[in-house]
C-alpha atoms as a PDB file:
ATOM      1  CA  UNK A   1       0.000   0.000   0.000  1.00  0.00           C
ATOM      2  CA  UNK A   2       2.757   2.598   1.013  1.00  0.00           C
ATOM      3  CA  UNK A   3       4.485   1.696  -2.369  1.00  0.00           C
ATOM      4  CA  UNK A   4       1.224   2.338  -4.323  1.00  0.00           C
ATOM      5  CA  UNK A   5       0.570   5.675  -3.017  1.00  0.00           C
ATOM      6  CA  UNK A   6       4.086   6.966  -3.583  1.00  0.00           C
ATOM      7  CA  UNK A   7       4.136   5.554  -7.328  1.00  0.00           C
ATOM      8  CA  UNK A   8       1.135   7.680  -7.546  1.00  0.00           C
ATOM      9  CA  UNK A   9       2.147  10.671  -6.046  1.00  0.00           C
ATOM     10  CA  UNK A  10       5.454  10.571  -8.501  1.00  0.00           C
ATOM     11  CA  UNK A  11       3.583   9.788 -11.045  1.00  0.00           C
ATOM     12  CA  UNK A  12       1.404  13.155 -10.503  1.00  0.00           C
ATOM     13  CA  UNK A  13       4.199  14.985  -9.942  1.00  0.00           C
ATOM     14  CA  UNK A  14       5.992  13.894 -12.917  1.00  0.00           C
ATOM     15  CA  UNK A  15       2.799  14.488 -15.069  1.00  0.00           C
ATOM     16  CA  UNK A  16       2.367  18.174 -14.284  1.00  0.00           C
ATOM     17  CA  UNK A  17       6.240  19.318 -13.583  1.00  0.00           C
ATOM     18  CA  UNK A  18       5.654  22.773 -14.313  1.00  0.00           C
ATOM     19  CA  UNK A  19       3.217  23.353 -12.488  1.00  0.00           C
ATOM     20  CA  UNK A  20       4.922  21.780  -9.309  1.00  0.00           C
ATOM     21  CA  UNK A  21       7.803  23.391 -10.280  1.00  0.00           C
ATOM     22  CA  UNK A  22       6.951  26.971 -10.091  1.00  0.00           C
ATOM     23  CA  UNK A  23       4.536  26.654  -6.964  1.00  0.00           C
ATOM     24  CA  UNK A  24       7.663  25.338  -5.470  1.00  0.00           C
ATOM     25  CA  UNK A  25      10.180  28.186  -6.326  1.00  0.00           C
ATOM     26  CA  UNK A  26       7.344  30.226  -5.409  1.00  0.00           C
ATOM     27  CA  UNK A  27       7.477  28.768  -2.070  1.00  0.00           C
ATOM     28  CA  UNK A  28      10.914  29.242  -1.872  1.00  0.00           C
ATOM     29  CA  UNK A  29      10.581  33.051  -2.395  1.00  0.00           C
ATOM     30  CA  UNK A  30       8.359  33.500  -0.055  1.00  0.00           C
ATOM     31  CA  UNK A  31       9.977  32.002   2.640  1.00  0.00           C
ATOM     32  CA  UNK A  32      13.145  33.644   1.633  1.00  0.00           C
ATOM     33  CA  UNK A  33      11.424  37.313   1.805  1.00  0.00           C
ATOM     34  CA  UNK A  34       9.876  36.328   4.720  1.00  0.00           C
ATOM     35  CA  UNK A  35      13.347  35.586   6.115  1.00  0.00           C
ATOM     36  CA  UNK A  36      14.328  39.068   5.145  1.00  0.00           C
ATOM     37  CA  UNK A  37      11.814  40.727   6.826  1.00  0.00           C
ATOM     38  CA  UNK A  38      12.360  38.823  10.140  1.00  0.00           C
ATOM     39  CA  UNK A  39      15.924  39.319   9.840  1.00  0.00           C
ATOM     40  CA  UNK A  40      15.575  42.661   9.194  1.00  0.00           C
ATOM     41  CA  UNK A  41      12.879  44.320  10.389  1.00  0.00           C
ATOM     42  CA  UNK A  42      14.227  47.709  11.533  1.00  0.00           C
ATOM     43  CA  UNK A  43      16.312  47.874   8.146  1.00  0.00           C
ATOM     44  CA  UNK A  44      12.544  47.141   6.339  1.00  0.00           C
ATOM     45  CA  UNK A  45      10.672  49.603   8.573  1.00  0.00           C
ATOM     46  CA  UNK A  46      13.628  52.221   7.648  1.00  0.00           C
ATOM     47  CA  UNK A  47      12.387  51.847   3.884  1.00  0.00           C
ATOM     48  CA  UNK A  48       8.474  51.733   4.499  1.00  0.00           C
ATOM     49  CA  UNK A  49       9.222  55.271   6.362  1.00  0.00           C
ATOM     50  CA  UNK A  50      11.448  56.227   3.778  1.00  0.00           C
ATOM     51  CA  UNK A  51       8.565  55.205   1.205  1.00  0.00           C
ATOM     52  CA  UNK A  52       5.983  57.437   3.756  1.00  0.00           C
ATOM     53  CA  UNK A  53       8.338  60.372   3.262  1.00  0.00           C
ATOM     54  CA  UNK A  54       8.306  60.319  -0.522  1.00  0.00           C
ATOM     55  CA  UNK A  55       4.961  59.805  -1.022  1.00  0.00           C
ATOM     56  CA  UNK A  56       3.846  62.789   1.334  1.00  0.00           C
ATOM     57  CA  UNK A  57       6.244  64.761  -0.619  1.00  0.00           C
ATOM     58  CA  UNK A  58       4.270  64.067  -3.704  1.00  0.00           C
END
């Protein structure tokens, strides 16, 4: 049974790569900006004001 259901899942996989392909890099973007923005959050909140500034000015 185990064997069946991971034959399958490959085979699903393997049937629509593209698809699983870019909703995984898209994953992986995601989590790396949200990595960024944990990382960095006073370095972020420095360009959000920043962003405030410029579009007051306008």
């Amino acid at each position: 049974m185990p064997n069946a259901i991971m034959r399958e899942y490959i085979a699903i996989v393997m049937r629509q790569r593209k698809l699983h392909l870019i909703m995984v890099v898209l994953m992986f973007i995601f989590a790396l900006f949200w990595a960024i923005l944990t990382a960095h959050s006073d370095w972020v909140a420095g360009w959000l004001r920043a962003f405030q500034n410029f579009l007051n000015n306008l």
